[in-house]
Structure formats: C-alpha cells, structure tokens
N, C-alpha and C. Protein backbone atom coordinates (compact mmCIF):
# COMPACT_ATOMS: atom_id res chain seq x y z
N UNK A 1 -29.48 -14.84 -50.64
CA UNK A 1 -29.22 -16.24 -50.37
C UNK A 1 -29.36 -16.49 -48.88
N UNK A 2 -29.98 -17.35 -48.41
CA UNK A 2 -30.14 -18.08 -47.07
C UNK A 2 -29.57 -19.22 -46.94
N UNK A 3 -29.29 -19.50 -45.87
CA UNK A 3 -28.83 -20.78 -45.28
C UNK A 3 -29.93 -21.05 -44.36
N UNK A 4 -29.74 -22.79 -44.42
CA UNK A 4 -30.64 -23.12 -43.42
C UNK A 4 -29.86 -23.73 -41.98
N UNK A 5 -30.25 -23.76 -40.74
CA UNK A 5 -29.31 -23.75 -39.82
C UNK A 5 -28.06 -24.82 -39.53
N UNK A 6 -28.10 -25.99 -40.59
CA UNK A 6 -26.56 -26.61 -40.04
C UNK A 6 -25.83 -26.04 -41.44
N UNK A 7 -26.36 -25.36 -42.47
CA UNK A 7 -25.32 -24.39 -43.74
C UNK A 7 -24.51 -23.49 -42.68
N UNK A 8 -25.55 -23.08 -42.03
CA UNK A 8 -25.38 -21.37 -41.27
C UNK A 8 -24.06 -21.95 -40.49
N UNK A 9 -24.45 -23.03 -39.65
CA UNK A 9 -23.34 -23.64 -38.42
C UNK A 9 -22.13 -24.53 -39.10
N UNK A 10 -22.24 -24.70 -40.51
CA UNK A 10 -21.17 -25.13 -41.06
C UNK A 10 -20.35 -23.94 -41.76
N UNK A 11 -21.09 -23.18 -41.74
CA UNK A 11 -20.12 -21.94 -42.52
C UNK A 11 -19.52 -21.55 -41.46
N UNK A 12 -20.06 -21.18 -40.29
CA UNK A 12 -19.51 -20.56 -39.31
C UNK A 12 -18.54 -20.91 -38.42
N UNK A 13 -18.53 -22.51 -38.65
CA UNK A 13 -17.23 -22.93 -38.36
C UNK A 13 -15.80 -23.36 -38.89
N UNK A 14 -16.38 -23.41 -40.19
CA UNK A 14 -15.04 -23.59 -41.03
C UNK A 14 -14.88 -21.85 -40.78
N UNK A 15 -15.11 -20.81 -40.83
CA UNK A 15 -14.80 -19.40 -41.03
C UNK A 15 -13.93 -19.17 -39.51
N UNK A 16 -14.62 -20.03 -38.56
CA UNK A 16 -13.61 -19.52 -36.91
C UNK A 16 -12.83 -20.71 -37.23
N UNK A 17 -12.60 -21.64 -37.76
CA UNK A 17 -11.30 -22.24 -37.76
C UNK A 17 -10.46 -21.54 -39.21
N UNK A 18 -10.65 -20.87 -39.79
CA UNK A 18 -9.93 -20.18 -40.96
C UNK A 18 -9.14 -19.30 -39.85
N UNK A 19 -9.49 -18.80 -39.01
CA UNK A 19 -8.88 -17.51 -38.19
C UNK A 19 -7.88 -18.26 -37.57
N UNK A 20 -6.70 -17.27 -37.38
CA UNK A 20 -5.30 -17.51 -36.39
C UNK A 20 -6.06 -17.36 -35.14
N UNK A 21 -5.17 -17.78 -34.05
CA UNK A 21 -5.20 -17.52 -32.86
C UNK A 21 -5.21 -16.20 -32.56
N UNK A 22 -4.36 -14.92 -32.99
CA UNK A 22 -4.32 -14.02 -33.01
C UNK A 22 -5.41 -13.24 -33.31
N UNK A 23 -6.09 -13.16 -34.50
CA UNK A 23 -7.20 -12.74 -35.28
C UNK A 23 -8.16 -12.83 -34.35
N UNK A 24 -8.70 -14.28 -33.33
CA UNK A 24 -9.49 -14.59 -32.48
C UNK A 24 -9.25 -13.53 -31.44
N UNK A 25 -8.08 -13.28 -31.16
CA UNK A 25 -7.94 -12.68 -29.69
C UNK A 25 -8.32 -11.44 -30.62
N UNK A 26 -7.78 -10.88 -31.37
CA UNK A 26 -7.91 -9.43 -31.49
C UNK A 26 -9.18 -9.10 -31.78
N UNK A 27 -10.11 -9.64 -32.35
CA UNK A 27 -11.64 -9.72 -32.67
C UNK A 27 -12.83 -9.63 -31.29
N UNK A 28 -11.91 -10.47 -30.43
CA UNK A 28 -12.36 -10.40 -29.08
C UNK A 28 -12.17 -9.52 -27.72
N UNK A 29 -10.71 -8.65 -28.33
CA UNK A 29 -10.59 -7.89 -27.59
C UNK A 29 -11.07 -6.58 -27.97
N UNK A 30 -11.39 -6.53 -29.30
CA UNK A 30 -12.63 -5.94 -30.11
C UNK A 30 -13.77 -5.54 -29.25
N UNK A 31 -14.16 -6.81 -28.85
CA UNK A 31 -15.67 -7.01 -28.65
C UNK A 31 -15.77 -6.28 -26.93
N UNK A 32 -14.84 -7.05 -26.14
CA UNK A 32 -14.45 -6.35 -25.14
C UNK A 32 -14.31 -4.81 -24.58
N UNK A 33 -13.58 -4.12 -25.48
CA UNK A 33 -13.27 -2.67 -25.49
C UNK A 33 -15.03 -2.04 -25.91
N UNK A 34 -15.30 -2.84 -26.87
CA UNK A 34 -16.92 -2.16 -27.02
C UNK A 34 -18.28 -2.28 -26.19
N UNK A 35 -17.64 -3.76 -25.24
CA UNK A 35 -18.55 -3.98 -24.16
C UNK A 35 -18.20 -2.88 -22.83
N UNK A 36 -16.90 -3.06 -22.88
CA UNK A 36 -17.08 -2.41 -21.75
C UNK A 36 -17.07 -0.38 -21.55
N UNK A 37 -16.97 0.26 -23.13
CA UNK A 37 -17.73 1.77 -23.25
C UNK A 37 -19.09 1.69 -23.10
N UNK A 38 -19.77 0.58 -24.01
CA UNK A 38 -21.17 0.62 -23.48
C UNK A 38 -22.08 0.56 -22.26
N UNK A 39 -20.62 0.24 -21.38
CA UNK A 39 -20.72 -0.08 -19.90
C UNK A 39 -20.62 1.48 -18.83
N UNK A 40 -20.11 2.34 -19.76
CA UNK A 40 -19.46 3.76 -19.22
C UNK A 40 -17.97 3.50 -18.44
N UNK A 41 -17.09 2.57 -19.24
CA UNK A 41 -16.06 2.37 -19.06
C UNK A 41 -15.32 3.41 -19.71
N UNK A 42 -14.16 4.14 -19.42
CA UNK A 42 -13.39 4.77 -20.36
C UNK A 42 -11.71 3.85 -20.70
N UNK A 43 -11.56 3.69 -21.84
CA UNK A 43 -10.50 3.07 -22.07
C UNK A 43 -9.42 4.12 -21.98
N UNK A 44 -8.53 3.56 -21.11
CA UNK A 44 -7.08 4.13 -20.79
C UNK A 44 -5.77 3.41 -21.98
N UNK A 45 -5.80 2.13 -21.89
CA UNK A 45 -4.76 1.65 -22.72
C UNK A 45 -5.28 0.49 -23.13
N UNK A 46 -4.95 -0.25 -24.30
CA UNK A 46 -4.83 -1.41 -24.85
C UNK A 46 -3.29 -2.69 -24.95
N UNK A 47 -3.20 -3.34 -25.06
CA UNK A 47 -2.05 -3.87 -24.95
C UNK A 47 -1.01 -3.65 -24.33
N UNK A 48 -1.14 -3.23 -22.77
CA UNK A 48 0.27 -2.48 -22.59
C UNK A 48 0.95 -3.77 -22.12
N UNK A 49 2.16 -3.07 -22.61
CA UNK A 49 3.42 -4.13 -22.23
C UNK A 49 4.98 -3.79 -21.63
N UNK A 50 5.37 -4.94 -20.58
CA UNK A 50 6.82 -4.27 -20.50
C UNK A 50 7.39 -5.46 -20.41
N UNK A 51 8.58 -6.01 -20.14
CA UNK A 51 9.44 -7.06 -20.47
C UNK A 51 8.68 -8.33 -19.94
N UNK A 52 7.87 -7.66 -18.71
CA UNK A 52 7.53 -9.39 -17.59
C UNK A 52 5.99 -9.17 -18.22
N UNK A 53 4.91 -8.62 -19.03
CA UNK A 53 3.79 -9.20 -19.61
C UNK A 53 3.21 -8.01 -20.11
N UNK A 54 1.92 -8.19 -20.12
CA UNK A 54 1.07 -7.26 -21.12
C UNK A 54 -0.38 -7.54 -20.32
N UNK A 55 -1.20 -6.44 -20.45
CA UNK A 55 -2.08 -6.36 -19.77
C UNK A 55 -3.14 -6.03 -20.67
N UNK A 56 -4.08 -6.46 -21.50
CA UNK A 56 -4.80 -6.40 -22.70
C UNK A 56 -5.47 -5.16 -22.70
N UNK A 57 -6.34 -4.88 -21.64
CA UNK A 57 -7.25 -3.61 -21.49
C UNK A 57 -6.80 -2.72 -19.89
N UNK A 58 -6.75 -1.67 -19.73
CA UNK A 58 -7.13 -0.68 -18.66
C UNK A 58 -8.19 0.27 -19.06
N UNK A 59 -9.27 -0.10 -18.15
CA UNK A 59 -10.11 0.79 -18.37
C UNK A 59 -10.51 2.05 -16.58
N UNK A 60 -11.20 2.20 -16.83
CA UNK A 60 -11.39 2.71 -15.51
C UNK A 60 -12.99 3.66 -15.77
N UNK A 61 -13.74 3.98 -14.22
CA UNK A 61 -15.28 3.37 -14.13
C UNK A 61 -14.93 4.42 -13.16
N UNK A 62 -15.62 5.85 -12.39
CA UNK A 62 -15.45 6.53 -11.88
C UNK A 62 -14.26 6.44 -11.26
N UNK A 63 -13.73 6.03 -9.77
CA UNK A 63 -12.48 6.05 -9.03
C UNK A 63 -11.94 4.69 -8.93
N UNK A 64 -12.20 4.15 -10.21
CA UNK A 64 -11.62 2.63 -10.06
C UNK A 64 -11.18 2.15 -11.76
N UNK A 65 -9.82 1.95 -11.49
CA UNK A 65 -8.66 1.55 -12.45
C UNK A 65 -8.95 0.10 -12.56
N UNK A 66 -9.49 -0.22 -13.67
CA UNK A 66 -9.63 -1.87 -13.56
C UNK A 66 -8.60 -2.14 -14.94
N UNK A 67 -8.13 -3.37 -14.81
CA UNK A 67 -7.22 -4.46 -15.21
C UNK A 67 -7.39 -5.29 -15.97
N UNK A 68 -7.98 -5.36 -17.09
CA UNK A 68 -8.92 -6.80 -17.81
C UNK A 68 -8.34 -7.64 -18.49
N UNK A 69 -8.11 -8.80 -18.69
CA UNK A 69 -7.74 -9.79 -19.12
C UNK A 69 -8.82 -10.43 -20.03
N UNK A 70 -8.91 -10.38 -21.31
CA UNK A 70 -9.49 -10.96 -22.12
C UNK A 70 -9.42 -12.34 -22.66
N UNK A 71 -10.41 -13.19 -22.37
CA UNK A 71 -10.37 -14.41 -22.61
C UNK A 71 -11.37 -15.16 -24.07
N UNK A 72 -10.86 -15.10 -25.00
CA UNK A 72 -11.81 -15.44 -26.43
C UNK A 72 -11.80 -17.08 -26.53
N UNK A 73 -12.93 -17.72 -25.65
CA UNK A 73 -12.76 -19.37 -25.79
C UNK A 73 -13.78 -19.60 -26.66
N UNK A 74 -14.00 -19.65 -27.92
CA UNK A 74 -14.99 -20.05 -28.59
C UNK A 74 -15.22 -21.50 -29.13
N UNK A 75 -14.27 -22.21 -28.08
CA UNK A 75 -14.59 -23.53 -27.91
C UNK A 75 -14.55 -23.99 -27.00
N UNK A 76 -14.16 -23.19 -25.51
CA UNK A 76 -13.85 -22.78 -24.66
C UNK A 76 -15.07 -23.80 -23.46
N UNK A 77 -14.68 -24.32 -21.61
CA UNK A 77 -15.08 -24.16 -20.95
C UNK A 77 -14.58 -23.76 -19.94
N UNK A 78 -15.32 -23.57 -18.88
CA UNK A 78 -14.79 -23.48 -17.66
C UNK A 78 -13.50 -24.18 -17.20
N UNK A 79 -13.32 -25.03 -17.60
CA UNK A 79 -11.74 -25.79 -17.14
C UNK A 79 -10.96 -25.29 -18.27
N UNK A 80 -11.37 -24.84 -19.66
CA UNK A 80 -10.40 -24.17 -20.16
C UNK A 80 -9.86 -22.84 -19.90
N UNK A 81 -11.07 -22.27 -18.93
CA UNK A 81 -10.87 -20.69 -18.08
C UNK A 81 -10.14 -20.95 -17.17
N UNK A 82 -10.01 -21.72 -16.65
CA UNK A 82 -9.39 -22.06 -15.46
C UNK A 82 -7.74 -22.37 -15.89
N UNK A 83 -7.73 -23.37 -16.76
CA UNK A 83 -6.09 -23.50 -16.90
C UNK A 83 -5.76 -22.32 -18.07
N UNK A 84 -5.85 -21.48 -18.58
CA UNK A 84 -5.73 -20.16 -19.32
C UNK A 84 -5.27 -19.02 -18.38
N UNK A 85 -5.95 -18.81 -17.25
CA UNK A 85 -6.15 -17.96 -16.27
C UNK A 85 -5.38 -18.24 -14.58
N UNK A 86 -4.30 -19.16 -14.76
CA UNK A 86 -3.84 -20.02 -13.58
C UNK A 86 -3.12 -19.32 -12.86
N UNK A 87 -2.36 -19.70 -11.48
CA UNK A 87 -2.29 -18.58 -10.80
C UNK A 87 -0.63 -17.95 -11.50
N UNK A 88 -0.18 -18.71 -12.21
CA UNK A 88 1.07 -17.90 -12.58
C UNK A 88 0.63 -16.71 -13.90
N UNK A 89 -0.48 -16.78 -14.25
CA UNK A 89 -0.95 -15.92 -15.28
C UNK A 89 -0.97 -14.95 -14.36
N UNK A 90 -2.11 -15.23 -13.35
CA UNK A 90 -2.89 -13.86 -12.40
C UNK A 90 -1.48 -13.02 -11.98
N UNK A 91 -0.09 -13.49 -11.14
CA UNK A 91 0.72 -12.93 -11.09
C UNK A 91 1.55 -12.42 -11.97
N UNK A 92 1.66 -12.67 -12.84
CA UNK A 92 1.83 -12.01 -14.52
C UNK A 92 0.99 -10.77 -14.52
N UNK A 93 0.16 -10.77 -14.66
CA UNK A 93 -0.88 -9.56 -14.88
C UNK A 93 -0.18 -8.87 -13.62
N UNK A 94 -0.59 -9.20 -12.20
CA UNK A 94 -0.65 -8.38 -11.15
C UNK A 94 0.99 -7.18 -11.41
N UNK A 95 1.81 -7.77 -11.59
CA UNK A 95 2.86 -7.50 -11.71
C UNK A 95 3.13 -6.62 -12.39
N UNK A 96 2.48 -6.45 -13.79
CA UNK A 96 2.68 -5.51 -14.84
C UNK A 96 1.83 -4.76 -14.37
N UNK A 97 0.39 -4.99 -13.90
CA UNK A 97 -0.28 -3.60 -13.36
C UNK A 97 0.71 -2.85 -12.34
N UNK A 98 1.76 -3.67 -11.54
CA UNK A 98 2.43 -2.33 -10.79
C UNK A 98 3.19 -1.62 -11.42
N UNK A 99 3.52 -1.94 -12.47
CA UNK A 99 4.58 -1.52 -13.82
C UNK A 99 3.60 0.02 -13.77
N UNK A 100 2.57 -0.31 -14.57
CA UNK A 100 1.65 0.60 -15.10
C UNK A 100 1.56 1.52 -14.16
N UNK A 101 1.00 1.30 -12.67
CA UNK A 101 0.48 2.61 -11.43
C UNK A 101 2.46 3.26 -11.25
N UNK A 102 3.66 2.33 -11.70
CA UNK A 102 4.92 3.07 -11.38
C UNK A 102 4.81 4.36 -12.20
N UNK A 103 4.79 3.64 -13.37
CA UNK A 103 4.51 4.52 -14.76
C UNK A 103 3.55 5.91 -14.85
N UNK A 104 2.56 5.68 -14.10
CA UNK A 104 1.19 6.68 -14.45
C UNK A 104 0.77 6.70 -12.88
N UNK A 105 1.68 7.60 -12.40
CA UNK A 105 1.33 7.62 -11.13
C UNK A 105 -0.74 8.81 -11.28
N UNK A 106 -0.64 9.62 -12.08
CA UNK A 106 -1.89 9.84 -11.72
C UNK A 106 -2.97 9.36 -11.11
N UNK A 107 -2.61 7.56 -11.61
CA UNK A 107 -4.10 6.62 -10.85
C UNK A 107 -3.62 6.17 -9.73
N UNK A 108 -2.54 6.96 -9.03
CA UNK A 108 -2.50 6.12 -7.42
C UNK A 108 -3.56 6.20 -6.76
N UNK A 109 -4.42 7.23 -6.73
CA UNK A 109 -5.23 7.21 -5.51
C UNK A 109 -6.83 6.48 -6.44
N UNK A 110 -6.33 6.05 -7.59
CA UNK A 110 -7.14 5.21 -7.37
C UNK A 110 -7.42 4.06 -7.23
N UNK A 111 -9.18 3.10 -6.94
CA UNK A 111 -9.27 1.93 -6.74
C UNK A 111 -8.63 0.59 -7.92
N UNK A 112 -8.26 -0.06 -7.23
CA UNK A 112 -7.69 -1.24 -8.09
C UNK A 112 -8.49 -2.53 -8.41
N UNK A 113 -8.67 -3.08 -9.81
CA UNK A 113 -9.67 -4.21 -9.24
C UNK A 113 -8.89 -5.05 -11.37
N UNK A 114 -9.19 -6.74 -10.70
CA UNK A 114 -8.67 -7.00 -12.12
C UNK A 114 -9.90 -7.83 -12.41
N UNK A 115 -10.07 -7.63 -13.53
CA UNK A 115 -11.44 -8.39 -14.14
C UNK A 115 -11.45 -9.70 -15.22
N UNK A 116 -12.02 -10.14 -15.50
CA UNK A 116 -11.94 -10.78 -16.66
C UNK A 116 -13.12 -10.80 -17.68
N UNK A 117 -12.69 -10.98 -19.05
CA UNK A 117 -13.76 -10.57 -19.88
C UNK A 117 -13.93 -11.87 -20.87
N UNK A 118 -14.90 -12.41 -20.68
CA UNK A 118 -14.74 -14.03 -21.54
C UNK A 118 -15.33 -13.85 -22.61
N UNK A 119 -15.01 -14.00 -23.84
CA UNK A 119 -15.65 -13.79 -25.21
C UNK A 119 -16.28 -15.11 -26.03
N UNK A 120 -17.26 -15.18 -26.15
CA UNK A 120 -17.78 -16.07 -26.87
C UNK A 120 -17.65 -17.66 -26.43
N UNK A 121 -17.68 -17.67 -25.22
CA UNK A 121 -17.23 -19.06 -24.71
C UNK A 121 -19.32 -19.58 -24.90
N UNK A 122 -18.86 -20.89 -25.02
CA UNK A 122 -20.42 -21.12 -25.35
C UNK A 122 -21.05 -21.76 -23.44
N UNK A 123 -22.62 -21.09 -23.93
CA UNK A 123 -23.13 -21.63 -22.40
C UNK A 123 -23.24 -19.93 -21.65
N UNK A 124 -22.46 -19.45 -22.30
CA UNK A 124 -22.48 -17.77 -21.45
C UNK A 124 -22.92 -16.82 -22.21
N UNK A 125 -23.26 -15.52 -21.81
CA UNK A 125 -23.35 -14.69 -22.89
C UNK A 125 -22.21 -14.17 -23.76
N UNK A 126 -22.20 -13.21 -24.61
CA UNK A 126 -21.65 -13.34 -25.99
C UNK A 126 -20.16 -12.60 -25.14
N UNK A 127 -20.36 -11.53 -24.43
CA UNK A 127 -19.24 -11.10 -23.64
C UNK A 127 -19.61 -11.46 -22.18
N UNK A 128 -19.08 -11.88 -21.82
CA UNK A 128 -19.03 -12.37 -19.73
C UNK A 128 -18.09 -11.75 -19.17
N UNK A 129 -18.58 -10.99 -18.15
CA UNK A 129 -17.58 -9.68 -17.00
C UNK A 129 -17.72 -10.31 -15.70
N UNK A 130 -16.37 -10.85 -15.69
CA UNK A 130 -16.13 -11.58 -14.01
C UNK A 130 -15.23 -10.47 -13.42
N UNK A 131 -16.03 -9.66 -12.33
CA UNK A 131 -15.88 -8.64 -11.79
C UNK A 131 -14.65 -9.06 -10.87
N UNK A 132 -13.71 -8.74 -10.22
CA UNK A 132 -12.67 -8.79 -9.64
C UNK A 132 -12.56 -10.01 -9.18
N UNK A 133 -11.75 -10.59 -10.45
CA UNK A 133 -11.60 -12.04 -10.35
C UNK A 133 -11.02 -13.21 -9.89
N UNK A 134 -9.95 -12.03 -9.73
CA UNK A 134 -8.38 -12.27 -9.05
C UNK A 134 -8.03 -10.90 -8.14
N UNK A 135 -6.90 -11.51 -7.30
CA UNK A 135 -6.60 -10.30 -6.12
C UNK A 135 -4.94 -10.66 -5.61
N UNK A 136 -4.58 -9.98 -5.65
CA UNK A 136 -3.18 -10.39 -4.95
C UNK A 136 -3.65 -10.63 -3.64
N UNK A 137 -2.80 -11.59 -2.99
CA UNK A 137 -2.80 -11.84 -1.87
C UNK A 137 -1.94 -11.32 -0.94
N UNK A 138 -1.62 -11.09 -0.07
CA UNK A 138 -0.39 -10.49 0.97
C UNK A 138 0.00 -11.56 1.91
C-alpha cells in the first residue's frame, strides 16, 4: 500500500500528535545518542539527575566531556529554541554538570563544553549540533 504525499503528511501527523510529550523527547534523545556515536562520541551517561536538574546526555570526544541538552521541536522554531533553552535553563544544566565533575572526578582534567542537539525542528537537518552553545560566565 502507498500513500500519496498529503496521505503520507496526514498520517504522519496525526501519528506525532498521538505521541506524549515524553515519547517525543525520548525518541529524540534516541536519535541524539545515535547521532552523536556516529560522530565517534562515546556515551558516558543518559539522564543524569540530582535534586537541582538532569542533564540528558554526557558524552565525551577525545579530551573533551561535553554536556548535551536535547531539544525535540517538531513543530519547533528558533524562538521556540530560544525560550526552551533560556538563561535559567543554561544555569540549570551548568550546575548539575558540577554535580557530575564532583561526582566523577576522573573527568577533571578534562575539557568542558555544553552543546545542544535539536531534533527534528523543521528548516534544519533531521539532528542539528550547536557546538558549545552556552558557557558559564564568571
């Protein structure tokens, strides 16, 4: 059986609005973890969490511990990246990554960098890697 392309684009959207919010993120952080091995990323942790947030992915790339924040906007634009990703998020993240280097001191000496990984936002490709996206400031 075939569809012809507004069947195809009507199935496909009643099917991403059938999905929870949850289902979306986890599908996307899916997609993420597989973008970024194909990248020669090695995944360290998934979901870590401690009372003040959760940090979706740690991966790390020769001497550099990166931080990723997964973003699944599949209805998504840029101003929805933007207020998703605001600066009380970025300090959320930053925060729990010091959790993590308290925790696992092994990666002190290494580089730090936080990324973001946009999933299926339309206008971009299917996964988008905004290389150190955010930075604490001093």
């Amino acid at each position: 059986m075939t569809f012809g392309d507004s069947e195809e684009a009507s199935f496909y959207s009643s099917y991403k609005k059938s999905k929870n919010t949850k289902e979306i993120g986890s599908d996307g952080e899916d997609k993420a973890v597989a973008f970024l091995i194909s990248d020669g990323y090695e995944i360290v942790a998934r979901n870590w969490r401690t009372k003040t947030g959760e940090i979706d992915i740690i991966a790390r790339k020769s001497d550099v511990l990166v931080f990723v924040e997964v973003k699944t906007l599949p209805s998504g634009n840029l101003e929805t990246l933007s207020h998703e990703l605001n600066r009380r998020k970025q300090k959320r993240i930053i925060e729990t990554a010091k959790f993590f280097l308290l925790s696992n001191r092994k990666y002190n000496d290494s580089k730090i960098r936080f990324d973001v990984l946009v999933i299926d936002m339309p206008g971009f490709a299917p996964v988008y890697h905004i290389k150190d996206a955010f930075a604490e400031f001093v």
